[in-house]
PDB file of N, CA and C in Angstrom:
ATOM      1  N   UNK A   1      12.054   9.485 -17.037  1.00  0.00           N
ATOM      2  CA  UNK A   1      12.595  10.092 -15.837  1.00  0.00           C
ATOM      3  C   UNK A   1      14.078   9.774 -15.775  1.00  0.00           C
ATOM      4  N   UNK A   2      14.941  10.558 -15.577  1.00  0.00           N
ATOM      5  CA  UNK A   2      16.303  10.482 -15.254  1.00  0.00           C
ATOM      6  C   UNK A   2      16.825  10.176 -14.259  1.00  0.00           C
ATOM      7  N   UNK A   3      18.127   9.329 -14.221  1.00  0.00           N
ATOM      8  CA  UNK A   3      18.360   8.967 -12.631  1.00  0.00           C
ATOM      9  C   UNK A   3      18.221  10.174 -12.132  1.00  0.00           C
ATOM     10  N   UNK A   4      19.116  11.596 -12.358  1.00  0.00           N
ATOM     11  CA  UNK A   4      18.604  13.220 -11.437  1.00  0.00           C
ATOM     12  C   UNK A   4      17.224  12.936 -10.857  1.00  0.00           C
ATOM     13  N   UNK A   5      16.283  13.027 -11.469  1.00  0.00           N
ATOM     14  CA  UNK A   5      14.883  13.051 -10.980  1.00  0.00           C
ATOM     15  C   UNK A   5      14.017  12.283  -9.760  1.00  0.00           C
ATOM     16  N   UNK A   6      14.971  10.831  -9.867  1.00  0.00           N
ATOM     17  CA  UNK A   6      15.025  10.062  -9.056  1.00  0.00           C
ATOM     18  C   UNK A   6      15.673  10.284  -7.772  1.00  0.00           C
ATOM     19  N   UNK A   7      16.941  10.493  -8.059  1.00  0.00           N
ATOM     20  CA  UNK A   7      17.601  11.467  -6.395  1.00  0.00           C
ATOM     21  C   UNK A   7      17.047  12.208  -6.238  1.00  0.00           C
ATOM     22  N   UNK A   8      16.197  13.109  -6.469  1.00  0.00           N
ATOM     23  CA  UNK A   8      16.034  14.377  -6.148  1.00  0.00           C
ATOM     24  C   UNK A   8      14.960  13.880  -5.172  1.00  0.00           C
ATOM     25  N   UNK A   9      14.108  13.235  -5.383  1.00  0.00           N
ATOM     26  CA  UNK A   9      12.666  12.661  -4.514  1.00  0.00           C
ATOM     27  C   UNK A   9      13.057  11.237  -3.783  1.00  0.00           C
ATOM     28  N   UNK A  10      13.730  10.829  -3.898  1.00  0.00           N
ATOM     29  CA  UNK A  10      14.532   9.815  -3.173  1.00  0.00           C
ATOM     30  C   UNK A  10      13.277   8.931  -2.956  1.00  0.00           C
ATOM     31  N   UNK A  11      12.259   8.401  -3.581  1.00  0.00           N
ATOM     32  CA  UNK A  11      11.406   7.863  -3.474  1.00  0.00           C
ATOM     33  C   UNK A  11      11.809   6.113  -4.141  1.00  0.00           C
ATOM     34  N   UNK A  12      12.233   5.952  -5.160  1.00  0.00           N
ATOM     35  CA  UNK A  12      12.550   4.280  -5.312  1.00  0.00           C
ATOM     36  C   UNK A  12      13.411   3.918  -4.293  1.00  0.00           C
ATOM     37  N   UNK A  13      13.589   4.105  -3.113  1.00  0.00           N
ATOM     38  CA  UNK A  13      14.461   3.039  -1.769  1.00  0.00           C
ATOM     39  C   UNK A  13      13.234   3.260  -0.661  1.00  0.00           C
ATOM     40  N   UNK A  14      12.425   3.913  -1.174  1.00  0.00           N
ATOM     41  CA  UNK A  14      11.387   3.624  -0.037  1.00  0.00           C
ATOM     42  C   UNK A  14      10.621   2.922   0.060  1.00  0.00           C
ATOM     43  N   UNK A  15      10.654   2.154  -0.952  1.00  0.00           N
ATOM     44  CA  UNK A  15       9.477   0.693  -1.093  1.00  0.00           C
ATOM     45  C   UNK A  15       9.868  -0.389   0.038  1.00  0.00           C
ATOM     46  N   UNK A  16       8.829  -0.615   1.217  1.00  0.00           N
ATOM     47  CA  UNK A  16       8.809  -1.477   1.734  1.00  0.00           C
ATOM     48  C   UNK A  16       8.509  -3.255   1.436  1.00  0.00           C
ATOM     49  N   UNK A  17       8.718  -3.587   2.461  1.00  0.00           N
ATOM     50  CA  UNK A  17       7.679  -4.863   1.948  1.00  0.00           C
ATOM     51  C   UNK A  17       7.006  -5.442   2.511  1.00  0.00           C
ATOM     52  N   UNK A  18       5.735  -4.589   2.553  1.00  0.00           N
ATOM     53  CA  UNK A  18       4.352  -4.858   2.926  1.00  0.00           C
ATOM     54  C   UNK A  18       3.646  -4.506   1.606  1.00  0.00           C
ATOM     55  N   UNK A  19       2.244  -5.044   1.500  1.00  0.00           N
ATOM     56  CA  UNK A  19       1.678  -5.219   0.668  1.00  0.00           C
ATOM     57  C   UNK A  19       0.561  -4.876   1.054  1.00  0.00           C
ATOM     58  N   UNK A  20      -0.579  -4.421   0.893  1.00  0.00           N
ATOM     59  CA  UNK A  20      -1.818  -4.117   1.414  1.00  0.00           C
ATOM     60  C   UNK A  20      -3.062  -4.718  -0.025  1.00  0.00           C
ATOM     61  N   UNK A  21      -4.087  -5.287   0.519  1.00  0.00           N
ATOM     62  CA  UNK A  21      -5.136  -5.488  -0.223  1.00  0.00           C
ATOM     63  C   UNK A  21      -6.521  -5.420   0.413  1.00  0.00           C
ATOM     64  N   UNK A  22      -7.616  -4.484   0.006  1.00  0.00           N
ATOM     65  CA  UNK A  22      -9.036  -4.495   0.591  1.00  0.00           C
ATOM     66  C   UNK A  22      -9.868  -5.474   0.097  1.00  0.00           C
ATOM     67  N   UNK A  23     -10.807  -6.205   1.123  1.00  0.00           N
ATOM     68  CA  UNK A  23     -11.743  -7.251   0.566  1.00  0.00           C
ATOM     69  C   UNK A  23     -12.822  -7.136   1.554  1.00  0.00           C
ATOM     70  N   UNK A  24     -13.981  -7.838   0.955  1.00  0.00           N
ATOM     71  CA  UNK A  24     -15.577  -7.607   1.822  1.00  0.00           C
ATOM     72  C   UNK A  24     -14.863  -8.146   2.694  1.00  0.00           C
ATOM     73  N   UNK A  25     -14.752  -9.818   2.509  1.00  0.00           N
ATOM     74  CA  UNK A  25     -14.644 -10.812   4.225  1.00  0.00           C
ATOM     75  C   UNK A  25     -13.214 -10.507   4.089  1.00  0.00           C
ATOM     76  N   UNK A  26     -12.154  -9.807   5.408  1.00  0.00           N
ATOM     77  CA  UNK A  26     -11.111  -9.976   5.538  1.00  0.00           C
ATOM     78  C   UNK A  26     -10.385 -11.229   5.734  1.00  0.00           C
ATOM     79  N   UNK A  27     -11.321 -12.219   6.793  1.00  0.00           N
ATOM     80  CA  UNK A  27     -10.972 -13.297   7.248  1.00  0.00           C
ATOM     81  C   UNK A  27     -10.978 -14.605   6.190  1.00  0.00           C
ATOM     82  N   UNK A  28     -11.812 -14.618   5.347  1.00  0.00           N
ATOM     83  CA  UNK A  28     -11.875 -15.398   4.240  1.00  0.00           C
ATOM     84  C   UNK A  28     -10.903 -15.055   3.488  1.00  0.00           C
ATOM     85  N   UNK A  29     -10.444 -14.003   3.017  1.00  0.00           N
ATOM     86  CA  UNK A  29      -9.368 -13.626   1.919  1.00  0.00           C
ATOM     87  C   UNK A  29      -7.801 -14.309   3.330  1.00  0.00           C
ATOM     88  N   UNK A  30      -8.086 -13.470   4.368  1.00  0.00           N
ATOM     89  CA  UNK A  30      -6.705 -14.224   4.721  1.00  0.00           C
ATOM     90  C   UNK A  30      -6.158 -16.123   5.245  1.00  0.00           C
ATOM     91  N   UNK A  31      -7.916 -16.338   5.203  1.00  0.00           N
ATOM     92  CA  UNK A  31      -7.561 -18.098   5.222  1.00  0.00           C
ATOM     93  C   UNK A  31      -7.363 -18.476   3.372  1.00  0.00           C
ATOM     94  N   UNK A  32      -7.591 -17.680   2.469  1.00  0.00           N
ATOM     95  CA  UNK A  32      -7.366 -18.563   1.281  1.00  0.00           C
ATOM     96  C   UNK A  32      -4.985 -18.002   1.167  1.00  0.00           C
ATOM     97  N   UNK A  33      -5.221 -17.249   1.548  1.00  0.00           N
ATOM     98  CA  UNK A  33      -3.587 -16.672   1.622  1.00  0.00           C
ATOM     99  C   UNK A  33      -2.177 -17.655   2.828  1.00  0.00           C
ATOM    100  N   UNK A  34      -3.363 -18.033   3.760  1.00  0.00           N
ATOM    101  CA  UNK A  34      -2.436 -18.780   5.144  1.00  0.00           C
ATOM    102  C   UNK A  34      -2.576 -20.789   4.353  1.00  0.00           C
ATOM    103  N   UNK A  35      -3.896 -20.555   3.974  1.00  0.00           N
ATOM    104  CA  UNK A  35      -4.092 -22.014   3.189  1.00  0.00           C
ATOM    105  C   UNK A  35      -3.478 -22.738   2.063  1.00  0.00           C
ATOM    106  N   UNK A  36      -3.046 -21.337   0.826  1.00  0.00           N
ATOM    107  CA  UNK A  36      -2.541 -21.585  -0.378  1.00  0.00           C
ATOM    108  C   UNK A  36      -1.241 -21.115  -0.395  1.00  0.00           C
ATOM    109  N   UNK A  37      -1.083 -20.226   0.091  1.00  0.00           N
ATOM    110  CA  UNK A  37       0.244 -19.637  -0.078  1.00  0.00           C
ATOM    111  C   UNK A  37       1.048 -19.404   1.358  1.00  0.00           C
ATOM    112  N   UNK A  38       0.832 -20.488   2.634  1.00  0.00           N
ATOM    113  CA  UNK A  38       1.688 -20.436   3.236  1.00  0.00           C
ATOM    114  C   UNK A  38       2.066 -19.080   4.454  1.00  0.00           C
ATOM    115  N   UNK A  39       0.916 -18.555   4.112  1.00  0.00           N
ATOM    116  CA  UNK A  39       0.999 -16.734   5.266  1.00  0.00           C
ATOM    117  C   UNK A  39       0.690 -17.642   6.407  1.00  0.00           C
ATOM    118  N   UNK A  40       1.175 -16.857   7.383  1.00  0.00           N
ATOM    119  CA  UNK A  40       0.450 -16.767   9.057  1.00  0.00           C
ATOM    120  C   UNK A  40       0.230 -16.004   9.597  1.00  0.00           C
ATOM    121  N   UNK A  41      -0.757 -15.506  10.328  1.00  0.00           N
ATOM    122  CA  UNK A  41      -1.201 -14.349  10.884  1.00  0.00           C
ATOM    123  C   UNK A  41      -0.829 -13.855  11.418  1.00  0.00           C
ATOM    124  N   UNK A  42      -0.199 -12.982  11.889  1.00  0.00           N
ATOM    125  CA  UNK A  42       0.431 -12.286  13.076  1.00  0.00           C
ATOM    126  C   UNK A  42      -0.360 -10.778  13.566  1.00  0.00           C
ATOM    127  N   UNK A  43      -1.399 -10.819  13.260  1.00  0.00           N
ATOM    128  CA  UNK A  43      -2.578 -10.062  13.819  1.00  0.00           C
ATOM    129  C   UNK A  43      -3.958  -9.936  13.459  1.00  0.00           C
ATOM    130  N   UNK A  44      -4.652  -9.707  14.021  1.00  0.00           N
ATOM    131  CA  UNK A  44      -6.266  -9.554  13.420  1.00  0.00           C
ATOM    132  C   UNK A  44      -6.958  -8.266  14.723  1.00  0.00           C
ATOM    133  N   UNK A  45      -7.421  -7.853  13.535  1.00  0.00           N
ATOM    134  CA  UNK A  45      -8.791  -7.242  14.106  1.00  0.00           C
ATOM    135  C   UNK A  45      -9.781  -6.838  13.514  1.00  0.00           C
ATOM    136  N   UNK A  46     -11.105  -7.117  13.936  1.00  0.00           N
ATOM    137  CA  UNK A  46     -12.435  -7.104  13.027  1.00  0.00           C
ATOM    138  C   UNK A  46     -12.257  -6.513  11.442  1.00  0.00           C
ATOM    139  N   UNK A  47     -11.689  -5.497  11.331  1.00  0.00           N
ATOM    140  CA  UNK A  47     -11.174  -4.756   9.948  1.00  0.00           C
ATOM    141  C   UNK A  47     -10.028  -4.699   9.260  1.00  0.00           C
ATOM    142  N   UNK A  48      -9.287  -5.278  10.103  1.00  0.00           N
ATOM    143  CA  UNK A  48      -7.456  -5.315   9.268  1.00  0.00           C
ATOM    144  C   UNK A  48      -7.184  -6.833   9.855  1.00  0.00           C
ATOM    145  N   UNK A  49      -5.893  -7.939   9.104  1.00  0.00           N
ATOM    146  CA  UNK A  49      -5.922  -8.954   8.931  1.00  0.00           C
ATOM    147  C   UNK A  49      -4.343  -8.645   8.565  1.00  0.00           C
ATOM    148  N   UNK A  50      -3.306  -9.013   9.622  1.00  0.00           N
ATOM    149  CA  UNK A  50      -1.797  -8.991   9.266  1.00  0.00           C
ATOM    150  C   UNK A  50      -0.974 -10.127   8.824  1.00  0.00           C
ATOM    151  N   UNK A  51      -0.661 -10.543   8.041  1.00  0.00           N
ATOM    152  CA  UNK A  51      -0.206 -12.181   7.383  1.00  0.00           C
ATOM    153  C   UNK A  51       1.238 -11.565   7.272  1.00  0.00           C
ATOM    154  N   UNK A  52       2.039 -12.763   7.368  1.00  0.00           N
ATOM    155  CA  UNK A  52       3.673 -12.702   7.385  1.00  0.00           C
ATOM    156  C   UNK A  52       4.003 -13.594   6.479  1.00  0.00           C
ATOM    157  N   UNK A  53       4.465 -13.339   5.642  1.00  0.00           N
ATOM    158  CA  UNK A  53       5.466 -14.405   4.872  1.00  0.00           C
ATOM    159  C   UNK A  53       7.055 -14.799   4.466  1.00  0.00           C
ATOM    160  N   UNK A  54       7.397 -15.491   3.904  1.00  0.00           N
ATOM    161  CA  UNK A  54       9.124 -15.573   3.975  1.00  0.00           C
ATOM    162  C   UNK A  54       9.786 -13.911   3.277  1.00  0.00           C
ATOM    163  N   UNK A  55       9.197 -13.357   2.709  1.00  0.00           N
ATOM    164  CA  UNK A  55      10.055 -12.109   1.807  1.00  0.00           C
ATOM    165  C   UNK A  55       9.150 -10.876   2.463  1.00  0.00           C
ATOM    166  N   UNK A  56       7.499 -10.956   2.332  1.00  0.00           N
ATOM    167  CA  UNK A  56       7.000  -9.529   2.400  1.00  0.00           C
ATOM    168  C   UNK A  56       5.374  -9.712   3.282  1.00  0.00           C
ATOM    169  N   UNK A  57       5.100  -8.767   3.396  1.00  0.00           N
ATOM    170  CA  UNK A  57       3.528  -9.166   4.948  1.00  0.00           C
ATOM    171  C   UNK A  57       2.891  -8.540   3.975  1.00  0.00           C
ATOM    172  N   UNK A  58       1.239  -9.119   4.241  1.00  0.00           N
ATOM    173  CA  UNK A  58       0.230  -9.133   3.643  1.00  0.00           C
ATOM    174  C   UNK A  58      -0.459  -8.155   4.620  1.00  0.00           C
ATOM    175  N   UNK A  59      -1.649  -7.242   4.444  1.00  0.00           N
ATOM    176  CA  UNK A  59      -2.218  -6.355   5.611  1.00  0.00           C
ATOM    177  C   UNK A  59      -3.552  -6.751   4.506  1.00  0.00           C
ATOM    178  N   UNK A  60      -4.759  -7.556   5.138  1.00  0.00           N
ATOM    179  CA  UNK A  60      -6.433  -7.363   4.068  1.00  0.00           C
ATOM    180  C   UNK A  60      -7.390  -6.547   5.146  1.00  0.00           C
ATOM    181  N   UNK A  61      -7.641  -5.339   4.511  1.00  0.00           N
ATOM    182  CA  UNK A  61      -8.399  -4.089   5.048  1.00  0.00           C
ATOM    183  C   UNK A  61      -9.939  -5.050   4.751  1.00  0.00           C
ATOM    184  N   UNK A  62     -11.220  -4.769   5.649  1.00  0.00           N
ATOM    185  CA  UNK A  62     -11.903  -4.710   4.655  1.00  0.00           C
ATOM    186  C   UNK A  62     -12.593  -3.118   4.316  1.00  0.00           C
ATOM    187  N   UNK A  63     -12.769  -3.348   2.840  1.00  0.00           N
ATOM    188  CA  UNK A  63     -13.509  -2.401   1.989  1.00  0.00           C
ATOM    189  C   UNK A  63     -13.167  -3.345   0.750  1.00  0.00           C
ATOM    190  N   UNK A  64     -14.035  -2.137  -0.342  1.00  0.00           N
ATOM    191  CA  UNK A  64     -13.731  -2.921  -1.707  1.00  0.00           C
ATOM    192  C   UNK A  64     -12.425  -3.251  -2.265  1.00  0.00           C
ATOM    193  N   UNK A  65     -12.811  -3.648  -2.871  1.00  0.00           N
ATOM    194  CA  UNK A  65     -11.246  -4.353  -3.867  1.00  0.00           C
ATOM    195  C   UNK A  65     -10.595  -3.407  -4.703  1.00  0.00           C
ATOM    196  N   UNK A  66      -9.246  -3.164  -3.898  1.00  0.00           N
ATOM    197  CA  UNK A  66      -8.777  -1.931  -5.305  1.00  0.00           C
ATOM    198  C   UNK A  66      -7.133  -2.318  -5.969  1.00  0.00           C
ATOM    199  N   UNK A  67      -6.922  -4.055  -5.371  1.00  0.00           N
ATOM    200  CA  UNK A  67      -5.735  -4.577  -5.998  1.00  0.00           C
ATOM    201  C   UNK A  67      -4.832  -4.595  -4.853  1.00  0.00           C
ATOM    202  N   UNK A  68      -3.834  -5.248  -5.437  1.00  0.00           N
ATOM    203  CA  UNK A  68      -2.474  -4.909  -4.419  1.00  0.00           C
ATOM    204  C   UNK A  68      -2.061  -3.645  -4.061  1.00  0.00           C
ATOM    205  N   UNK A  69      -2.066  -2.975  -3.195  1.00  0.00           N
ATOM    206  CA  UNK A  69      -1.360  -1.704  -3.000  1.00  0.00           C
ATOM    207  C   UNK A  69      -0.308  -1.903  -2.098  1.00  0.00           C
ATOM    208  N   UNK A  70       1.088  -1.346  -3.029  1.00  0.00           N
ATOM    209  CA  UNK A  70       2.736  -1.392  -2.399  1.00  0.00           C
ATOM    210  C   UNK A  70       2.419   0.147  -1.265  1.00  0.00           C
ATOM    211  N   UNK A  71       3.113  -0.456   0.214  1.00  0.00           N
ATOM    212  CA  UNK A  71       3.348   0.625   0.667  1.00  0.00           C
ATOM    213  C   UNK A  71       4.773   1.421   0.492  1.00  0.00           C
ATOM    214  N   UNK A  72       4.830   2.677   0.409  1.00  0.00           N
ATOM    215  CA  UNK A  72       6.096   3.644   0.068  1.00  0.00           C
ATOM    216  C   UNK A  72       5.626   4.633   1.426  1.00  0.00           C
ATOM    217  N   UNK A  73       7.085   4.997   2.043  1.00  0.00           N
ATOM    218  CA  UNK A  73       7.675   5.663   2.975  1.00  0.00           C
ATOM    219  C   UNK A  73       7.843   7.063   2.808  1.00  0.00           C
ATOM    220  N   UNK A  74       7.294   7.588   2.734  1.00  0.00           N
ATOM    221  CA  UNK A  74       7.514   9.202   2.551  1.00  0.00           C
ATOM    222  C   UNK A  74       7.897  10.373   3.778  1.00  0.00           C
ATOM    223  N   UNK A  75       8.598  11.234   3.203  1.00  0.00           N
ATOM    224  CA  UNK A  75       8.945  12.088   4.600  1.00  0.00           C
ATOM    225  C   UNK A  75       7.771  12.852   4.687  1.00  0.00           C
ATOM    226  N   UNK A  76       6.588  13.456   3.919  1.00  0.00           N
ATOM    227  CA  UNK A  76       5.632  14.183   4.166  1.00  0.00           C
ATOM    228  C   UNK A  76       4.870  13.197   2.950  1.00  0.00           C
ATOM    229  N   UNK A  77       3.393  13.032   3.726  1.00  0.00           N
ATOM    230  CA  UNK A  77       2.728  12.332   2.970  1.00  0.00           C
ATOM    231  C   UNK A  77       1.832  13.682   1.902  1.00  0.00           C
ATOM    232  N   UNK A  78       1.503  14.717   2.304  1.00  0.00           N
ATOM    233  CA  UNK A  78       1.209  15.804   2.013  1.00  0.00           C
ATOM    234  C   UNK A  78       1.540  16.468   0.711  1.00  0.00           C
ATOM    235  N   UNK A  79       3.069  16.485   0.838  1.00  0.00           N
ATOM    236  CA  UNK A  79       4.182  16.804  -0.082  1.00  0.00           C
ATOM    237  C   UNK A  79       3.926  15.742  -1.573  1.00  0.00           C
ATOM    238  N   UNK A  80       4.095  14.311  -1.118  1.00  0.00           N
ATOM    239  CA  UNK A  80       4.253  13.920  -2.179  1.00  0.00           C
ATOM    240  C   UNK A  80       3.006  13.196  -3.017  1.00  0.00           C
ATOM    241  N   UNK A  81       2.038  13.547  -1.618  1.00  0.00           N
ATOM    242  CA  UNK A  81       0.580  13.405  -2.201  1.00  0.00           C
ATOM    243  C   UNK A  81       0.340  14.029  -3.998  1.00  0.00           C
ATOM    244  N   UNK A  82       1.027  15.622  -3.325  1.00  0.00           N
ATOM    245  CA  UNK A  82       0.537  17.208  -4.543  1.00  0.00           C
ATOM    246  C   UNK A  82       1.739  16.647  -5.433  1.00  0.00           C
ATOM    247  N   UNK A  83       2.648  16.417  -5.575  1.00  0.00           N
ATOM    248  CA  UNK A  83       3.541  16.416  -6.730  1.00  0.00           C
ATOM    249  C   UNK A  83       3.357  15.083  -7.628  1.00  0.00           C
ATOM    250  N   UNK A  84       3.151  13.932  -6.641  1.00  0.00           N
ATOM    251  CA  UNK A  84       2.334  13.115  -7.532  1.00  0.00           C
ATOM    252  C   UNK A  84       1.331  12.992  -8.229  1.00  0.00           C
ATOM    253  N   UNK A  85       0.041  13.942  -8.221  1.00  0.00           N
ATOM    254  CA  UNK A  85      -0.893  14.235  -8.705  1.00  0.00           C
ATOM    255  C   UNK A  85      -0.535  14.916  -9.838  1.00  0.00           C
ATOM    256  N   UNK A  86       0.904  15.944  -9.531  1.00  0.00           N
ATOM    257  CA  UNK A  86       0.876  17.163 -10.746  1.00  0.00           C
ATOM    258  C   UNK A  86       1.460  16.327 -12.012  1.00  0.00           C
ATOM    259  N   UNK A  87       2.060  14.869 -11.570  1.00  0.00           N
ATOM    260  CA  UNK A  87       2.784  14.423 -12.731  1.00  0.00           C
ATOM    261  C   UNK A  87       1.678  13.055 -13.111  1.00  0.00           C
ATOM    262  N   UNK A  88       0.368  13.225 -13.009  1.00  0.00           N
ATOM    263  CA  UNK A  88       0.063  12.224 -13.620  1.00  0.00           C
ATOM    264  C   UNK A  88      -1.018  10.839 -12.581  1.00  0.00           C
ATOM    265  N   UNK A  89      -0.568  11.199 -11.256  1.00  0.00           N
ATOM    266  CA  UNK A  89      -1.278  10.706 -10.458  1.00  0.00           C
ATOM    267  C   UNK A  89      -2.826  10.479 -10.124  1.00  0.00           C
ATOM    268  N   UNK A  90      -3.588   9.763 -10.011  1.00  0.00           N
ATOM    269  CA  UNK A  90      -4.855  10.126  -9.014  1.00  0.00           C
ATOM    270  C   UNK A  90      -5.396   9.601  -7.888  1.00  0.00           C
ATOM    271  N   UNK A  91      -5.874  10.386  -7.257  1.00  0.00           N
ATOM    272  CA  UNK A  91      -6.243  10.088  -5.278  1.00  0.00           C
ATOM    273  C   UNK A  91      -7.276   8.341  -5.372  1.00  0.00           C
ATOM    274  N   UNK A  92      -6.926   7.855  -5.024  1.00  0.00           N
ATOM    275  CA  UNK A  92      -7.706   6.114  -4.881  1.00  0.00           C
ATOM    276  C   UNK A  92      -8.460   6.867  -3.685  1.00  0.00           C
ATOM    277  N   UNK A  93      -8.090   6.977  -2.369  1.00  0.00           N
ATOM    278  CA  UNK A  93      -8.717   7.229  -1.202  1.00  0.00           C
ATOM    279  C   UNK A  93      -7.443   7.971  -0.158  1.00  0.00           C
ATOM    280  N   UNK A  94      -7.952   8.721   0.331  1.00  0.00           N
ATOM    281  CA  UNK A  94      -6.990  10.019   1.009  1.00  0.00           C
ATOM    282  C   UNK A  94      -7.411   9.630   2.321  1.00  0.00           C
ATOM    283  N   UNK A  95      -6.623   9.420   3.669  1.00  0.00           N
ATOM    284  CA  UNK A  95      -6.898   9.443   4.772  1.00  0.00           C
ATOM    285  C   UNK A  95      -5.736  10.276   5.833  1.00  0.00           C
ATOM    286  N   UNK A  96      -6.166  11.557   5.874  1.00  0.00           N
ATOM    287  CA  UNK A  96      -5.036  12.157   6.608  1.00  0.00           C
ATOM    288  C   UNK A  96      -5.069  11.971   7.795  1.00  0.00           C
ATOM    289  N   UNK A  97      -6.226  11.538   8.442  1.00  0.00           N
ATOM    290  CA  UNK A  97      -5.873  11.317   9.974  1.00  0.00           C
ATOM    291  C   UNK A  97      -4.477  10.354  10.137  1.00  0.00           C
ATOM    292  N   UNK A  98      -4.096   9.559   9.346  1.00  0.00           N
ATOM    293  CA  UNK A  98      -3.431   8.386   9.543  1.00  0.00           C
ATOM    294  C   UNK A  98      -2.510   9.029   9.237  1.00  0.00           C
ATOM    295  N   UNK A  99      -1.271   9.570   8.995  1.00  0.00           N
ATOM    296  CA  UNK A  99      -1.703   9.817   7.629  1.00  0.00           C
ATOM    297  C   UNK A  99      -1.484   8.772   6.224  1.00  0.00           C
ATOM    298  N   UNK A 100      -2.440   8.904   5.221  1.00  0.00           N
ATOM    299  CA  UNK A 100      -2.050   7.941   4.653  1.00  0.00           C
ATOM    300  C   UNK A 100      -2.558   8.293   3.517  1.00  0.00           C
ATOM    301  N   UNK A 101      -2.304   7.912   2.193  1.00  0.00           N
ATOM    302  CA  UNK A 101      -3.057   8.583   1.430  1.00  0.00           C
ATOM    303  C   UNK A 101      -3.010   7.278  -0.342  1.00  0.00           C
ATOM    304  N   UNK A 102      -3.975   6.646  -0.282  1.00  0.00           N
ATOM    305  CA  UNK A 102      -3.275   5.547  -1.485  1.00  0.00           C
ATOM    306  C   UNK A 102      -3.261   6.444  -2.935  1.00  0.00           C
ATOM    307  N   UNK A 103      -2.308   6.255  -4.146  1.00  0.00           N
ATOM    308  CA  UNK A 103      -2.909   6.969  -5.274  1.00  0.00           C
ATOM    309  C   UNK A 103      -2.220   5.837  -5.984  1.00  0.00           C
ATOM    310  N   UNK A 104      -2.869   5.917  -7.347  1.00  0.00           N
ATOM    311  CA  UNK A 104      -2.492   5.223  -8.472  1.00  0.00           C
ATOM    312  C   UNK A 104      -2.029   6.057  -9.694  1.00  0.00           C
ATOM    313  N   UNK A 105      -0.869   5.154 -10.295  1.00  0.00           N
ATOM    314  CA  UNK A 105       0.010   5.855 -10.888  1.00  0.00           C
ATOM    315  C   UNK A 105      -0.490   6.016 -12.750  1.00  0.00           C
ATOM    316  N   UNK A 106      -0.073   6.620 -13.207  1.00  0.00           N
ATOM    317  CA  UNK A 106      -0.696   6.415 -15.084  1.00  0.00           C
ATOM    318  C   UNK A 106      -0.503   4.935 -15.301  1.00  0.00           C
ATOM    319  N   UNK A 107       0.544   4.201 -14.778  1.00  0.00           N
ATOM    320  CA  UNK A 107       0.727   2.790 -15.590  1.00  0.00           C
ATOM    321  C   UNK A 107      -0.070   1.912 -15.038  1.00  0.00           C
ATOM    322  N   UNK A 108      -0.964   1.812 -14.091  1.00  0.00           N
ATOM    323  CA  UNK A 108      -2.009   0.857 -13.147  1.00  0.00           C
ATOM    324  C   UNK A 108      -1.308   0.904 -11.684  1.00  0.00           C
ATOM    325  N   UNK A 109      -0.304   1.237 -11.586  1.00  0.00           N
ATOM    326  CA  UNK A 109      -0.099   0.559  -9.864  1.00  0.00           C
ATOM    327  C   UNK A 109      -0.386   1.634  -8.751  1.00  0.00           C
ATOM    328  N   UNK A 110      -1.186   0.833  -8.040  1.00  0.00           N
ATOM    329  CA  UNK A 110      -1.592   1.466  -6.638  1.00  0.00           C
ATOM    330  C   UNK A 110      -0.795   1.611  -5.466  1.00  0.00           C
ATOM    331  N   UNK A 111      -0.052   2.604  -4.458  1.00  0.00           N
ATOM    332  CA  UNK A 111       0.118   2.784  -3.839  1.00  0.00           C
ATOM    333  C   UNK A 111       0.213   3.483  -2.346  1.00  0.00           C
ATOM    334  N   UNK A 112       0.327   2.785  -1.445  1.00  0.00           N
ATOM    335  CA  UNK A 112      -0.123   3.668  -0.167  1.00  0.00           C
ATOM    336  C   UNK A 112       0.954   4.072   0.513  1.00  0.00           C
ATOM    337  N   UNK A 113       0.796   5.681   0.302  1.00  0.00           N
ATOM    338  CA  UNK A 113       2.079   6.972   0.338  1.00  0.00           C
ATOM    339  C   UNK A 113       1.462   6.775   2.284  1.00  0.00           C
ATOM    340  N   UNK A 114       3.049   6.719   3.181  1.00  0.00           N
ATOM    341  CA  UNK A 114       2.627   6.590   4.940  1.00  0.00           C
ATOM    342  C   UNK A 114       3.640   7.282   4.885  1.00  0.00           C
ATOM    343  N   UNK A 115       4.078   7.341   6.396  1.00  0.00           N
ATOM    344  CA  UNK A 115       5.219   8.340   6.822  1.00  0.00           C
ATOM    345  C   UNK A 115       5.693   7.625   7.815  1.00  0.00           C
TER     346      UNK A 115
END
């Protein structure tokens, strides 16, 4: 990919730093994270689990385990849902009510495309 290609989708400055990971027990995954590595909670609820740390926040969904997923900022989650797919992408789990949509890229990394 060429730097051109890169301006054009203006997508590498949209990486936040939050981090998202799904697990059965949310609350167990976020006491081994506040225990070992120093997070503190700064929210809970029965299904999502918000941890803060010195550089980037932790969010543990529960559902299964599908790795770290980086969140990225998109102006239409829609938009870059379809063009990511056409170059190589595939859908992890699509949630448009939110909107939100995670996909993983050809090289392994997972990400959750928000707006």
């Amino acid at each position: 990919m060429t730097s051109e290609n890169c301006e054009t989708t203006n997508v590498a400055n949209t990486f936040g730093t939050d981090i998202l990971i799904q697990a059965q027990d949310p609350a167990k995954a976020a006491a081994f994270y506040v225990q070992q590595l120093g997070f503190a909670v700064t929210d809970e609820t029965p299904n999502l689990i918000s941890l803060h740390g010195g550089h980037i926040n932790l969010f543990i969904e529960r559902g299964p385990a599908l790795g770290p997923i980086l969140e990225v900022t998109v102006d239409s989650v829609e938009e870059a849902k379809h063009r990511l797919v056409e170059n190589g992408c595939q859908i992890v789990k699509d949630e448009p009510e939110f909107p939100r949509c995670y996909v993983k890229d050809p090289f392994g990394l997972t990400y959750n495309l928000t707006r």
